[in-house]
Protein backbone atom coordinates (compact mmCIF):
# COMPACT_ATOMS: atom_id res chain seq x y z
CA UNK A 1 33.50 85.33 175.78
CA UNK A 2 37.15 85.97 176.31
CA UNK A 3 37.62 86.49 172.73
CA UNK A 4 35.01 89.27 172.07
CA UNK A 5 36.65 92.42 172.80
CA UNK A 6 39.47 91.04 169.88
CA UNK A 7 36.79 90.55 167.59
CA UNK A 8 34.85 93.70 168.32
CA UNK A 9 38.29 95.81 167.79
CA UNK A 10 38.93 93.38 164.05
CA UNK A 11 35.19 94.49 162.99
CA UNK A 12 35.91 98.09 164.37
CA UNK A 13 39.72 97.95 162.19
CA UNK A 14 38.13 96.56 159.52
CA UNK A 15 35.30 98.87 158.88
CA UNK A 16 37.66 102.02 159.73
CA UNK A 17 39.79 100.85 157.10
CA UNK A 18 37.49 100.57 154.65
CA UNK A 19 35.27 103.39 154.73
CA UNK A 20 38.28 105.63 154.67
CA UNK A 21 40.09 103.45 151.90
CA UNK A 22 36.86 104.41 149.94
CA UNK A 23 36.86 107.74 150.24
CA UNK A 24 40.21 108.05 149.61
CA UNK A 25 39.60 106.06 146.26
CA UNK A 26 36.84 108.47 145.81
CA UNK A 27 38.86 111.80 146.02
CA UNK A 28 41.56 110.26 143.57
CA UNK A 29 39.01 109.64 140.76
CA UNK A 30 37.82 113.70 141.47
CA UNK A 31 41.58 114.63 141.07
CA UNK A 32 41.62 112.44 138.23
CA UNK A 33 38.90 114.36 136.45
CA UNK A 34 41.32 117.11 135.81
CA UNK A 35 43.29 117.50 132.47
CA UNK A 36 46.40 115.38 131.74
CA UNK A 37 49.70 116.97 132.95
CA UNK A 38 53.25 115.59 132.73
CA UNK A 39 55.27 116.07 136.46
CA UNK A 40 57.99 113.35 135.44
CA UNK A 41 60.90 115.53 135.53
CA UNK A 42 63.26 116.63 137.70
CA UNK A 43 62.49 114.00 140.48
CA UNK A 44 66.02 115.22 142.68
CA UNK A 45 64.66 118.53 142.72
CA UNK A 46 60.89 117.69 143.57
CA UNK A 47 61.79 115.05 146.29
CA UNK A 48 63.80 118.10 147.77
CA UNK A 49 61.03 120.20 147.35
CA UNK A 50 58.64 117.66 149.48
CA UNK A 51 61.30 117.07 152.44
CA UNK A 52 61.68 121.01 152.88
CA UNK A 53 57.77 122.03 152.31
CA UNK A 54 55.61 119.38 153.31
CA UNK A 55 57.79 117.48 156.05
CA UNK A 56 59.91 120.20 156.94
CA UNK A 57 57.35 122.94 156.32
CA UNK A 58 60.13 124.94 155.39
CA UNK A 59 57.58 128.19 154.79
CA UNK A 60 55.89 128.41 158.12
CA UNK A 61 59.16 129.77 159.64
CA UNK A 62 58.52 132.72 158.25
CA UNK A 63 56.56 133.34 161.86
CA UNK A 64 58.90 130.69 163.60
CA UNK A 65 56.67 130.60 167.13
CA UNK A 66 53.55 129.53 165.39
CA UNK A 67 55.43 127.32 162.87
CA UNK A 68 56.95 125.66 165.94
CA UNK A 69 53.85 125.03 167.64
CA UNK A 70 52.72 123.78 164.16
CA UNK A 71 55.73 121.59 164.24
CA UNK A 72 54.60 119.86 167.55
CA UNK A 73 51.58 119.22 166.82
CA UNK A 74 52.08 117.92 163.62
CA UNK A 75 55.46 115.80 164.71
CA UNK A 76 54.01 114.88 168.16
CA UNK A 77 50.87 113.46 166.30
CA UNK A 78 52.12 111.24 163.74
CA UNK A 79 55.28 109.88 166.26
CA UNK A 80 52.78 108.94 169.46
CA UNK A 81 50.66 107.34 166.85
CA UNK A 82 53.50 104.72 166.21
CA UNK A 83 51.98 103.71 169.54
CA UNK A 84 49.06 102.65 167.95
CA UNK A 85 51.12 99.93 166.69
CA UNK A 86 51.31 98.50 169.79
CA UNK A 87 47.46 99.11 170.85
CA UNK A 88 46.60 97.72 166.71
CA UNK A 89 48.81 94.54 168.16
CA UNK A 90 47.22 94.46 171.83
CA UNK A 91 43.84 94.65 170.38
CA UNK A 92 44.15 91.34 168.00
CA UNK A 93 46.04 89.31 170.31
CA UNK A 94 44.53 90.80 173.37
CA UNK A 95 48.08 91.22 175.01
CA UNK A 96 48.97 93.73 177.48
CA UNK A 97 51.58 96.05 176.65
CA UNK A 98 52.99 93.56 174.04
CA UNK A 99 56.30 95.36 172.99
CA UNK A 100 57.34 95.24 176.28
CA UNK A 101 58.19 91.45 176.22
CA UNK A 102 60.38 92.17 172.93
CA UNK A 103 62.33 95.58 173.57
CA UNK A 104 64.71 96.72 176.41
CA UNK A 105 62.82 97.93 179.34
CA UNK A 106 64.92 101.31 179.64
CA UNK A 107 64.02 101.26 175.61
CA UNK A 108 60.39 100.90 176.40
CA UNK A 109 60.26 103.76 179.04
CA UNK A 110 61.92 105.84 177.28
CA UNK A 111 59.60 105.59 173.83
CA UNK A 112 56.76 106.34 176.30
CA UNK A 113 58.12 108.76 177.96
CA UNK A 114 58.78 110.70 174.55
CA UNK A 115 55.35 109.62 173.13
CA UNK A 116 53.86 111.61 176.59
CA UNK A 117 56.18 115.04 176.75
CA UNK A 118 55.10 115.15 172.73
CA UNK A 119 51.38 114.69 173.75
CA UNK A 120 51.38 117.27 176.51
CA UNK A 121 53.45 119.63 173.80
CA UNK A 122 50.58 119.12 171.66
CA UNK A 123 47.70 119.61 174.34
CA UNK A 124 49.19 123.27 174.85
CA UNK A 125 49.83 123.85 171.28
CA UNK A 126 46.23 122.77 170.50
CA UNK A 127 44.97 124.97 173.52
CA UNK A 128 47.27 128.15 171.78
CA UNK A 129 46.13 127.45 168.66
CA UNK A 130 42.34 127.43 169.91
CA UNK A 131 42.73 130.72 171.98
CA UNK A 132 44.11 132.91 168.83
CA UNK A 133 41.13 131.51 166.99
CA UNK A 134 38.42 132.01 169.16
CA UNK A 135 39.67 134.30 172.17
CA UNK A 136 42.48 136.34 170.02
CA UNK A 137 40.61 135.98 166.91
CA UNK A 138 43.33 136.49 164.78
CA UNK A 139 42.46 138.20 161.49
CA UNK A 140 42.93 135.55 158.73
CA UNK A 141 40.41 133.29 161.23
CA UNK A 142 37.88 135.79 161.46
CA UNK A 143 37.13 136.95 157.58
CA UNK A 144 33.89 136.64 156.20
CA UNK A 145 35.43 133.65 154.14
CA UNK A 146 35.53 131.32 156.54
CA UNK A 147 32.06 131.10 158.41
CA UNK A 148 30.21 128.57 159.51
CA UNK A 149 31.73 124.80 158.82
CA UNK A 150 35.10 126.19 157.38
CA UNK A 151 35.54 127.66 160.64
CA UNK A 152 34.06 124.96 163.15
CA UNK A 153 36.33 122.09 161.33
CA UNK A 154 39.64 123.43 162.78
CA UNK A 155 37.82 123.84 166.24
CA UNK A 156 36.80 120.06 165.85
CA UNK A 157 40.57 119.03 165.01
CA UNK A 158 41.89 120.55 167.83
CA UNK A 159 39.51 119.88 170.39
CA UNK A 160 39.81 116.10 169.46
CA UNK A 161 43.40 116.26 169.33
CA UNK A 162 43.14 117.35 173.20
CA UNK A 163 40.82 114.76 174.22
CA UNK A 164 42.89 112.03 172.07
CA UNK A 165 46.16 113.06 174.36
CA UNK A 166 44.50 113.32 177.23
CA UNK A 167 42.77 109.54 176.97
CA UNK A 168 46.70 108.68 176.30
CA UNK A 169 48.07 110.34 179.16
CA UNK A 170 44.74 108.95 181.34
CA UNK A 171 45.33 105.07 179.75
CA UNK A 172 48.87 105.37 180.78
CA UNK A 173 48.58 106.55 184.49
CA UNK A 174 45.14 104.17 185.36
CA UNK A 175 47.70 101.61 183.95
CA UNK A 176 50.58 102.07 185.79
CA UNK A 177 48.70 102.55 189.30
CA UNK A 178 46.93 98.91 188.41
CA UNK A 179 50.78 97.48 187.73
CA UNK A 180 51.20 99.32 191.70
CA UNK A 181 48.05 97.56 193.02
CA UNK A 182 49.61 94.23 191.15
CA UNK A 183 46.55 93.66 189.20
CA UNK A 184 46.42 90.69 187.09
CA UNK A 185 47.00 91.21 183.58
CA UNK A 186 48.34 94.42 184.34
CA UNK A 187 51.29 93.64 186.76
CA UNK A 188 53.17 91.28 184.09
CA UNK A 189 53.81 94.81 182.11
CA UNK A 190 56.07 95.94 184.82
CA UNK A 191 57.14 98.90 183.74
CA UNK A 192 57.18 101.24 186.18
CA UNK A 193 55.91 105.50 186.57
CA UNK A 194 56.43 107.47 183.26
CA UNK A 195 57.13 110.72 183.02
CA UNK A 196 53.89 112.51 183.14
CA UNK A 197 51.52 110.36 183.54
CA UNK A 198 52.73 109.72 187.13
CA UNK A 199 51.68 113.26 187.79
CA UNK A 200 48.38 112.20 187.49
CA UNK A 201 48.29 109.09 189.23
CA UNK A 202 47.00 110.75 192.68
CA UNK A 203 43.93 111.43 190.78
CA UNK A 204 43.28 107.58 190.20
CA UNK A 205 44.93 106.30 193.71
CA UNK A 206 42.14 106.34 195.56
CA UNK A 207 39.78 104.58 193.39
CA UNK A 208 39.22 100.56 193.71
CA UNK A 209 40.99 97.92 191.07
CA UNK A 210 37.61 97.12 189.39
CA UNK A 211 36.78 100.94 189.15
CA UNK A 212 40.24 101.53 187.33
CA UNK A 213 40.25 98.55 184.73
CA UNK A 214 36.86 100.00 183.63
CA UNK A 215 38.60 103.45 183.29
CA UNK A 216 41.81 101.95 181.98
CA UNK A 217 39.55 100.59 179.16
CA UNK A 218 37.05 103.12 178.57
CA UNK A 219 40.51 105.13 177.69
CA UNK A 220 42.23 102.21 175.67
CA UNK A 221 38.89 101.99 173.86
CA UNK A 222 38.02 105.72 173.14
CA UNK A 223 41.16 105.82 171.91
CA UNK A 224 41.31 103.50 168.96
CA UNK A 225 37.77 104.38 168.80
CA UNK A 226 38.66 108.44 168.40
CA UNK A 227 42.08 107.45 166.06
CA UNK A 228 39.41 106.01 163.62
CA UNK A 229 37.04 108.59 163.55
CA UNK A 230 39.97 110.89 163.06
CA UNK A 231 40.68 108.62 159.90
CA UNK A 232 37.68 108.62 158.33
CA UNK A 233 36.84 112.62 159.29
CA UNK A 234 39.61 113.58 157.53
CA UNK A 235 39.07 113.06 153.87
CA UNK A 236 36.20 115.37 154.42
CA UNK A 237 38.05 117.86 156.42
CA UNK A 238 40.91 120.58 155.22
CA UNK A 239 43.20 118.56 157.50
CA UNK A 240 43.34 116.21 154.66
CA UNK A 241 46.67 118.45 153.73
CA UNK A 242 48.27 115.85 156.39
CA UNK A 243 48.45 113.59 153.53
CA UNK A 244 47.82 115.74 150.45
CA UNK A 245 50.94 117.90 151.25
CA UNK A 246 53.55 115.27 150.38
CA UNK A 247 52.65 114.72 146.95
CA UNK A 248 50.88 118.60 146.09
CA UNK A 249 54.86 120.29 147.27
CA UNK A 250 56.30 116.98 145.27
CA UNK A 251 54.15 118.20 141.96
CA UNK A 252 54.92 121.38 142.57
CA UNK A 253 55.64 123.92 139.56
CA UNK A 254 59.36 124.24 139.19
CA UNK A 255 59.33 126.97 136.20
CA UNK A 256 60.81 130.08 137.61
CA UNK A 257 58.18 132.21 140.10
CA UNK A 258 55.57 134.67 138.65
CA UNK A 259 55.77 132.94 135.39
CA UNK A 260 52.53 131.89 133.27
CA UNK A 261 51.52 129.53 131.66
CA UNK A 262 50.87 130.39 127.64
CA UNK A 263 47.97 128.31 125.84
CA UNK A 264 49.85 126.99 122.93
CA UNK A 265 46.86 127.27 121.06
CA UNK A 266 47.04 131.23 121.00
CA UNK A 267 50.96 131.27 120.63
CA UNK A 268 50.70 129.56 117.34
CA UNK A 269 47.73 132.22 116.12
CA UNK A 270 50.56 134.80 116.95
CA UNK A 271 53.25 132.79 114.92
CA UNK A 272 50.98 131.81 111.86
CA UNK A 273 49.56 135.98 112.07
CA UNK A 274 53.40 137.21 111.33
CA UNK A 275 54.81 133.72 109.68
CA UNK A 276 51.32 132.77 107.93
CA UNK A 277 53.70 130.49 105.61
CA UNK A 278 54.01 128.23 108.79
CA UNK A 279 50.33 127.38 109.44
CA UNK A 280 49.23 123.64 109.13
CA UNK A 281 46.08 123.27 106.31
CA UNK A 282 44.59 121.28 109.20
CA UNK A 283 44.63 122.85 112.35
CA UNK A 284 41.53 122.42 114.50
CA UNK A 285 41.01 125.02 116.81
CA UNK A 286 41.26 123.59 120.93
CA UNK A 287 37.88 122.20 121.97
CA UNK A 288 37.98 125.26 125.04
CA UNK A 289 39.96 128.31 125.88
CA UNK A 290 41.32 128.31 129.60
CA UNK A 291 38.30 126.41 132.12
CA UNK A 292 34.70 127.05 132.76
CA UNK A 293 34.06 123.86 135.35
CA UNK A 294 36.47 121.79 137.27
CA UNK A 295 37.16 119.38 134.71
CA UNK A 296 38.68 122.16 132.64
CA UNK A 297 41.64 122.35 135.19
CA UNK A 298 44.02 120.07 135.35
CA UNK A 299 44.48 117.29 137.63
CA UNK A 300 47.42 119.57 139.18
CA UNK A 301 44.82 122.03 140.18
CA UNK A 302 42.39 119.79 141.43
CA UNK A 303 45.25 118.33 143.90
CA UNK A 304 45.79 122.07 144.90
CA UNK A 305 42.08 122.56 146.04
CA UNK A 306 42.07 119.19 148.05
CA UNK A 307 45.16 120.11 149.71
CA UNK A 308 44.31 123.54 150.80
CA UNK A 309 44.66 123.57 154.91
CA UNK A 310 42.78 126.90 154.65
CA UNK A 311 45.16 129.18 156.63
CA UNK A 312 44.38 132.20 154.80
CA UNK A 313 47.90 133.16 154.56
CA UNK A 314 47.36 133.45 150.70
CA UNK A 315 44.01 136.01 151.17
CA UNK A 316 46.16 137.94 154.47
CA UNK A 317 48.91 138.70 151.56
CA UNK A 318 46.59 139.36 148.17
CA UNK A 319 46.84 142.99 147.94
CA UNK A 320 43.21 142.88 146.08
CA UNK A 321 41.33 141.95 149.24
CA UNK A 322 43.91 144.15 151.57
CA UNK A 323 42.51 146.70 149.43
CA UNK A 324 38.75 145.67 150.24
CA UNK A 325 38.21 143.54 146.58
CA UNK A 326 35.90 140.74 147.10
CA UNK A 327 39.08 138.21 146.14
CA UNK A 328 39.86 135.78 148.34
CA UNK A 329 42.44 133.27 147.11
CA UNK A 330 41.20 131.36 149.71
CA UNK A 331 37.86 131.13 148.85
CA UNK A 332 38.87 130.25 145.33
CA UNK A 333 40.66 127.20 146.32
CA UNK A 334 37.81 126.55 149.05
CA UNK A 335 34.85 127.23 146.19
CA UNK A 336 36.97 124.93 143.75
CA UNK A 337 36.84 122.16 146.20
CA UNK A 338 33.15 122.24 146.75
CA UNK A 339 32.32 121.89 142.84
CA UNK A 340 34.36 119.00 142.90
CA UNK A 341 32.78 117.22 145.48
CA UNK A 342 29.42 118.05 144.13
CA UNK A 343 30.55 116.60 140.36
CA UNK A 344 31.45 113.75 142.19
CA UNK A 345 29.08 112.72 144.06
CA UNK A 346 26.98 113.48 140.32
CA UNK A 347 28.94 111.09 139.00
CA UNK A 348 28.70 108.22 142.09
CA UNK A 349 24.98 108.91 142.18
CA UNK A 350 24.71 108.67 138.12
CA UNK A 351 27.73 106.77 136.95
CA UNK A 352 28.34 109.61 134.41
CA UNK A 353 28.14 113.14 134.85
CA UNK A 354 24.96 114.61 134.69
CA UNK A 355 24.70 118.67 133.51
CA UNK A 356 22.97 119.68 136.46
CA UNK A 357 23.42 123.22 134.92
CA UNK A 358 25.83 124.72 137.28
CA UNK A 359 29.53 125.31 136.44
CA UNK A 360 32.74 126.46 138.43
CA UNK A 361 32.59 130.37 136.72
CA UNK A 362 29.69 132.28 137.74
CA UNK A 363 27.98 129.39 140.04
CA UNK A 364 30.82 129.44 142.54
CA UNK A 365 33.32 132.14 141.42
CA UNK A 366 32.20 135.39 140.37
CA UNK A 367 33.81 137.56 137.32
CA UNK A 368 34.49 140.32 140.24
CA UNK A 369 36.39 138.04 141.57
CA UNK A 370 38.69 137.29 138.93
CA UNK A 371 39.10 140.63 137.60
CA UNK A 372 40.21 142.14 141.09
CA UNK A 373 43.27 139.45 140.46
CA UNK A 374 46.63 141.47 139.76
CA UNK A 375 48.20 138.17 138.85
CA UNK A 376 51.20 139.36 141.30
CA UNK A 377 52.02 135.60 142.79
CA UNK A 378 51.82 136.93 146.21
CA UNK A 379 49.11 133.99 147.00
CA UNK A 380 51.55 131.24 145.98
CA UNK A 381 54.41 132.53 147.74
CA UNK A 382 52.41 132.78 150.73
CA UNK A 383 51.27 129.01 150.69
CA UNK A 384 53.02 126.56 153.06
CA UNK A 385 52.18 123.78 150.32
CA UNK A 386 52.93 125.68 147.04
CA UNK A 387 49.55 125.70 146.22
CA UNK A 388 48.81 127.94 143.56
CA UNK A 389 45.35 130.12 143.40
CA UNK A 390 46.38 131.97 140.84
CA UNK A 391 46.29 129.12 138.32
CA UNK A 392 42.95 128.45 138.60
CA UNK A 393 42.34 132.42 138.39
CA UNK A 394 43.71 132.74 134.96
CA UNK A 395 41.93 129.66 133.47
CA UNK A 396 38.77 130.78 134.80
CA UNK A 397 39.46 134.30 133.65
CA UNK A 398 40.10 132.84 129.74
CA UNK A 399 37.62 131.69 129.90
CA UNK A 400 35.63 134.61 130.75
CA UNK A 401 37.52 136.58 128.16
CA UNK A 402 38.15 134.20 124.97
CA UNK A 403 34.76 132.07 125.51
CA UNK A 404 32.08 134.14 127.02
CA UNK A 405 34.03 137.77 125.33
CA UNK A 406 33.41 139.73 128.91
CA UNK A 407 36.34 142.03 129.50
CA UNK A 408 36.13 145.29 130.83
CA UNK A 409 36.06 148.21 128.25
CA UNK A 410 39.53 149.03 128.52
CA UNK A 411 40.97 145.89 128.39
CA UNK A 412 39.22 145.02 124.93
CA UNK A 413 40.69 148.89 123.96
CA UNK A 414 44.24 147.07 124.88
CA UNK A 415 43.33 143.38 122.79
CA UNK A 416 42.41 145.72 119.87
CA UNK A 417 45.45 146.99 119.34
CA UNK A 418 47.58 143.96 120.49
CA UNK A 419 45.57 142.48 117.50
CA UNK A 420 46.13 145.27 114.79
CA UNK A 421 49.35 146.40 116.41
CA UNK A 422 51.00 143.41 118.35
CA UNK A 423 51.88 145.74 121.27
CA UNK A 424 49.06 147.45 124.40
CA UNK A 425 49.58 150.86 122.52
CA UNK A 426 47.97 152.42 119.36
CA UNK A 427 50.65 152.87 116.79
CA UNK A 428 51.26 151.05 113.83
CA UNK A 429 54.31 148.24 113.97
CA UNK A 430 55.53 150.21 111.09
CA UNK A 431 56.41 153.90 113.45
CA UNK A 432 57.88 151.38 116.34
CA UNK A 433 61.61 152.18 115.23
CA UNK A 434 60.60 156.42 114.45
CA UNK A 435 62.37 157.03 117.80
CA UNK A 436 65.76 155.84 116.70
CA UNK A 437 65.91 158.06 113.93
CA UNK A 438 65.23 161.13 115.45
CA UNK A 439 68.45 160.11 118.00
């Protein structure tokens, strides 16, 4: 009997661990779908890139008090879950406080007392954060593109992330008042009061031994319990940019900012139009211009829509939706991430991919959309992550343009004469240089 809370918690690890290690293998294989694209270069540069962005989240001090708040929670989670270490170690062996018997006792105390003044940090910052989205309502929270689930999820997060601190903070003081009462199994900790869970102690004083092992352990237990639901929520939450944003800011674009990317394809039409001496006899034209569906994107992209935390900071900058445009890079990034999860699970459910008749343009994004798009980079300087909207934009809008030929009238006016002309304007190549000779 003794040993059945240890092999409850192994079953409990080991299904945790599993479900989310499949998801997580499920996710890579979506990314995977994406075109081929070579990030190999400049490693210095893009290891830089990933200590400033994604750990130091270099871009949210552009508003410093929310980026600090961001700071705690995200530093005061992943530091008091070292703990878990310790709880990951009780729970096989079904020790007590195991480090304690291996580190300093001053070291000990003062580890925990760190781990609790970062979890009451992040019980306020969670409590802030939940007041300018639902009290406040901050703008970027409250637009019509984030309704619904997009909206509950970060309500979930940061409700949980409350309760999770508080079971800490409740663990530690039901613990330390049973070391008082020199309860067995609990006295040969020894540690003593910490910091802020001794404030709460008076709450628990009163109650009998029996009554606060069964609390102590309802806590120890909801805890790990809560940690791996947190796991295995995740990969189907936007908080999955706690992971995702070390390697999207490593695989970052370094080319200089505002600059796009040419299809090769259509710079060698140019070349071969005014150098038709270079053309190959056997050029075969690309299979598609820019991307109608996911899998037209590259895997690049694909990492972008998994890692967007859905902050809105790119849609609160766009000047197309300031303007009242239906553009949202948000929802672009958002809309992209749904279509991949839905050819996924076509392919998990099929083995292949099935047409189910649906595609990324039209389905999901519309061409009013796209065409509100000035292409001015605002949305990717914006992003704390260097994800990049705009990408996807012009695929999707080549698409559009070179496969399904729907431009607006005046933009086929301008392709006309970049075609007969090689320049926006309607005068022959041959009256370009007129000017100079009238000097």
């Amino acid at each position: 009997m003794q040993y059945i809370p240890q092999v409850i918690f192994l079953l409990l690890s080991a299904a945790a661990i599993f479900l989310f290690g499949k998801k997580v293998l499920e996710i890579r294989r979506n990314i995977l779908l994406g075109k081929d694209e070579d990030y190999s270069d400049n490693k210095e540069q893009r290891i830089k890139n990933m200590l400033l962005l994604a750990f130091g989240q270099k871009k949210m001090f552009k508003n410093p008090l929310v980026a600090f708040l961001h700071l705690i929670v995200y530093v005061g989670f992943v530091i008091i879950n070292i703990e878990m270490l310790e709880i990951v170690l009780d729970g096989i062996f079904g020790t007590h406080r195991l480090f304690v018997q291996f580190l300093p006792l001053s070291l000990y105390k003062f580890l925990i007392n760190s781990f609790e003044i970062l979890a009451t940090l992040v019980i306020i910052a969670c409590s802030i954060f939940l007041i300018r989205r639902n009290i406040i309502k901050v703008k970027r929270f409250a637009s019509n593109d984030l309704k619904g689930w997009a909206f509950n999820d970060a309500n979930y997060i940061l409700f949980t992330e409350i309760i999770l601190m508080s079971l800490f903070l409740c663990m530690n003081a039901t613990d330390t008042v049973l070391q008082a009462k020199g309860s067995a199994h609990y006295a040969d900790a020894n540690t003593g009061n910490f910091i802020i869970s001794s404030v709460l102690q008076p709450l628990f004083n009163q109650f009998s031994e029996s009554t606060l092992i069964g609390f102590e352990r309802a806590c120890w237990w909801l805890h790990i319990i809560g940690i791996f639901a947190f796991l295995n929520y995740l990969p189907y939450s936007k908080h999955l940019h706690i992971l995702l944003a070390f390697p999207n800011a490593y695989y970052a674009r370094l080319e200089p900012k505002g600059e796009i990317k040419n299809m090769p394809s259509v710079q060698n039409e140019v070349l071969y139009a005014m150098q038709p001496e270079l053309a190959p006899t056997d050029a075969t034209p690309p299979a598609r211009f820019g991307a109608k569906d996911v899998v037209d994107l590259s895997w690049r992209n694909l990492l972008d829509a998994y890692s967007c935390t859905e902050c809105g900071r790119c849609t609160a900058e766009c000047p197309a939706n300031i303007t009242g445009k239906l553009l949202s890079p948000r929802a672009i990034m958002m809309k992209t991430r749904d279509r991949l999860e839905e050819v996924g699970k076509n392919i998990r459910l099929n083995k292949s991919f099935v047409d189910d008749g649906k595609t990324l343009l039209n389905n999901y994004i519309t061409e009013e959309e796209l065409r509100a798009c000035t292409t001015c980079n605002a949305c990717v300087e914006a992003c704390p992550v260097s994800i990049s909207p705009l990408e996807i934009i012009i695929e999707l809008r080549r698409s559009l343009i070179m496969e399904d030929s729907k431009a607006p009238q005046e933009w086929n006016s301008m392709f006309s004469n970049i075609e007969n002309n090689f320049a926006p304007w309607k005068f022959s190549p041959d009256d370009r240089d007129k000017w100079a000779t009238e000097m």
